[in-house]
Protein backbone atom coordinates (compact mmCIF):
# COMPACT_ATOMS: atom_id res chain seq x y z
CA UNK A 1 124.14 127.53 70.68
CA UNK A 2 126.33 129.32 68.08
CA UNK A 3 128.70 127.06 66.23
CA UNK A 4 132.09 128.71 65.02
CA UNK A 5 135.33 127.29 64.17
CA UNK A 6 137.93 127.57 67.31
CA UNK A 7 141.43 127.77 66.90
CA UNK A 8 143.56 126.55 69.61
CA UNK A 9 147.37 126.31 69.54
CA UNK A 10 148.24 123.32 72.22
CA UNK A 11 149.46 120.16 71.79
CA UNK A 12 146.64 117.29 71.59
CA UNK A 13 148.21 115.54 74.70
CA UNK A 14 147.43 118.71 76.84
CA UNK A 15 143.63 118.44 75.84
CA UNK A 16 144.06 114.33 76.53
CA UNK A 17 145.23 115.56 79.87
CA UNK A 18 141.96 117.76 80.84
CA UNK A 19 139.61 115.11 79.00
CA UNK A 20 140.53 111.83 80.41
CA UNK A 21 138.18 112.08 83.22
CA UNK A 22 135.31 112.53 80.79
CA UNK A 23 136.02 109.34 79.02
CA UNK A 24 137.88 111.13 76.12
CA UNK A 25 139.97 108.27 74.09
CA UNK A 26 143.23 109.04 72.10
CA UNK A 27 142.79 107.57 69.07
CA UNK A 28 145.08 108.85 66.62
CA UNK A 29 147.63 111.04 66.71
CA UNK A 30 145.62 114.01 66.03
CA UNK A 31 141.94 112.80 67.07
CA UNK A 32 140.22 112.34 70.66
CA UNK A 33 137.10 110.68 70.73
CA UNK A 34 134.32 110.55 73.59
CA UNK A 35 133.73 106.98 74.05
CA UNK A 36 130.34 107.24 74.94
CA UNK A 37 129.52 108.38 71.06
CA UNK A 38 130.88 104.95 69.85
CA UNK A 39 128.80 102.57 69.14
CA UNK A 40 131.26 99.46 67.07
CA UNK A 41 134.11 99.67 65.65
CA UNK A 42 135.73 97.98 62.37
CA UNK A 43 139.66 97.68 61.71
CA UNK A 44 139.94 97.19 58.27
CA UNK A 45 143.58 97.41 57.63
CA UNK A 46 147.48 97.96 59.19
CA UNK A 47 148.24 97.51 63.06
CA UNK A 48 145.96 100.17 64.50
């Protein structure tokens, strides 16, 4: 497979849209995040 750099000009909440079903997570305001990649998770500081 050929890795390049994609540019896509959509809002993140349209991709959140088509990835829910796939077990996509919105995690940030500008980061989705397969859930099946995460293995722990640490909160280190703030109210996220």
């Amino acid at each position: 497979m050929d890795c390049k750099a994609l540019l896509v000009c959509k809002p993140i909440y349209d991709f959140k849209e088509l990835l829910k079903d796939y077990g996509f997570l919105h995690c940030h305001l500008s980061h989705l995040v397969n859930r099946k990649w995460i293995t722990s998770g640490k909160k280190e500081f703030g109210d996220f």
